[in-house]
Protein backbone atom coordinates (compact mmCIF):
# COMPACT_ATOMS: atom_id res chain seq x y z
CA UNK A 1 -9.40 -15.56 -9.67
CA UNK A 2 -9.70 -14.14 -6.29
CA UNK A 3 -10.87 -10.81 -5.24
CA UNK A 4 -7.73 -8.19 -4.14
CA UNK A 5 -6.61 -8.27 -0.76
CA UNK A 6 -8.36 -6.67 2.05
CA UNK A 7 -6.94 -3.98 3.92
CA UNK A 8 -6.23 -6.05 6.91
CA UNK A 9 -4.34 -8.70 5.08
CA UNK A 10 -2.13 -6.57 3.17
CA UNK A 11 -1.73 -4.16 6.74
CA UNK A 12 -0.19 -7.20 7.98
CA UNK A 13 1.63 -8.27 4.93
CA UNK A 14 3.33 -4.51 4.61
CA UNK A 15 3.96 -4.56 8.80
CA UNK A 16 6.67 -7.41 8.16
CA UNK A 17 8.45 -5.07 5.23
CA UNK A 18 8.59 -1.70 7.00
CA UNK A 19 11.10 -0.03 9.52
CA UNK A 20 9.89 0.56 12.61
CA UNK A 21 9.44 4.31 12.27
CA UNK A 22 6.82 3.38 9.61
CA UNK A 23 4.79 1.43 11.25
CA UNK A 24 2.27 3.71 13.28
CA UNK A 25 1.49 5.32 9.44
CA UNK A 26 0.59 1.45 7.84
CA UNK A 27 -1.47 1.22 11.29
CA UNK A 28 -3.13 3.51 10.75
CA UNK A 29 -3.60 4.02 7.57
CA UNK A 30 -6.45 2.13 4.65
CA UNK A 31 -7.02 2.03 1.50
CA UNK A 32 -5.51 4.43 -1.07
CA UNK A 33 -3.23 5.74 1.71
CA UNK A 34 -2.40 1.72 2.49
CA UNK A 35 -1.72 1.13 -1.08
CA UNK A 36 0.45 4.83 -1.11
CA UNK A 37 2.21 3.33 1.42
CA UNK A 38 2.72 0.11 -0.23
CA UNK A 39 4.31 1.80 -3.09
CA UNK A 40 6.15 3.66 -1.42
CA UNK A 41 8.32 -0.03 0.15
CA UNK A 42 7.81 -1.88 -3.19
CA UNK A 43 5.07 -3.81 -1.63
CA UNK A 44 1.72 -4.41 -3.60
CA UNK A 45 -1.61 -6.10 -2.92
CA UNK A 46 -1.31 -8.23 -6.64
CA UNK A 47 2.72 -8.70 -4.78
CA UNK A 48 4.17 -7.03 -8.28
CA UNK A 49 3.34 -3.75 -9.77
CA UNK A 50 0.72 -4.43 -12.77
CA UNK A 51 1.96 -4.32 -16.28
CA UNK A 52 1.69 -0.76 -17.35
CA UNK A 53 1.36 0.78 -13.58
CA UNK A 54 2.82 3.75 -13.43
CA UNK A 55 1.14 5.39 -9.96
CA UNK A 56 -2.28 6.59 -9.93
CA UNK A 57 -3.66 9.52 -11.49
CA UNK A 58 -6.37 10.14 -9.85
CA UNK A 59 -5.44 12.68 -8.19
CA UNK A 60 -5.44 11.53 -4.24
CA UNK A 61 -2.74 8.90 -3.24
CA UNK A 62 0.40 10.70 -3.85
CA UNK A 63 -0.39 13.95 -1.56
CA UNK A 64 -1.81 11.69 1.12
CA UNK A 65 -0.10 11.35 4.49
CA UNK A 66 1.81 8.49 3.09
């Protein structure tokens, strides 16, 4: 199994799904924010939400800039 996708690939990945308007926030956005993001256009590094997601608890992604 290989390792999730890096930032970049999944920048570029999201960039083809996104309205223009959105783009400068994928840009320049990483990680959780990326991911936030991702949600956010039904796009996902694993390309489906996991079994059982339902959106992080941890407490950071959803108040993000996203």
């Amino acid at each position: 199994m290989s390792g999730p996708e890096s930032d970049t690939e999944f920048r570029e990945r999201l960039l083809r799904e996104v309205p223009e308007g959105a783009r400068d926030h994928v840009i320049g956005a990483s990680g959780k924010q990326l991911d936030a993001l991702g949600r956010k256009f039904d796009v996902y590094r694993t390309g489906v939400p996991l079994e059982g997601f339902d959106g992080f608890e941890d407490g950071g992604a959803e108040d993000d800039d996203a």
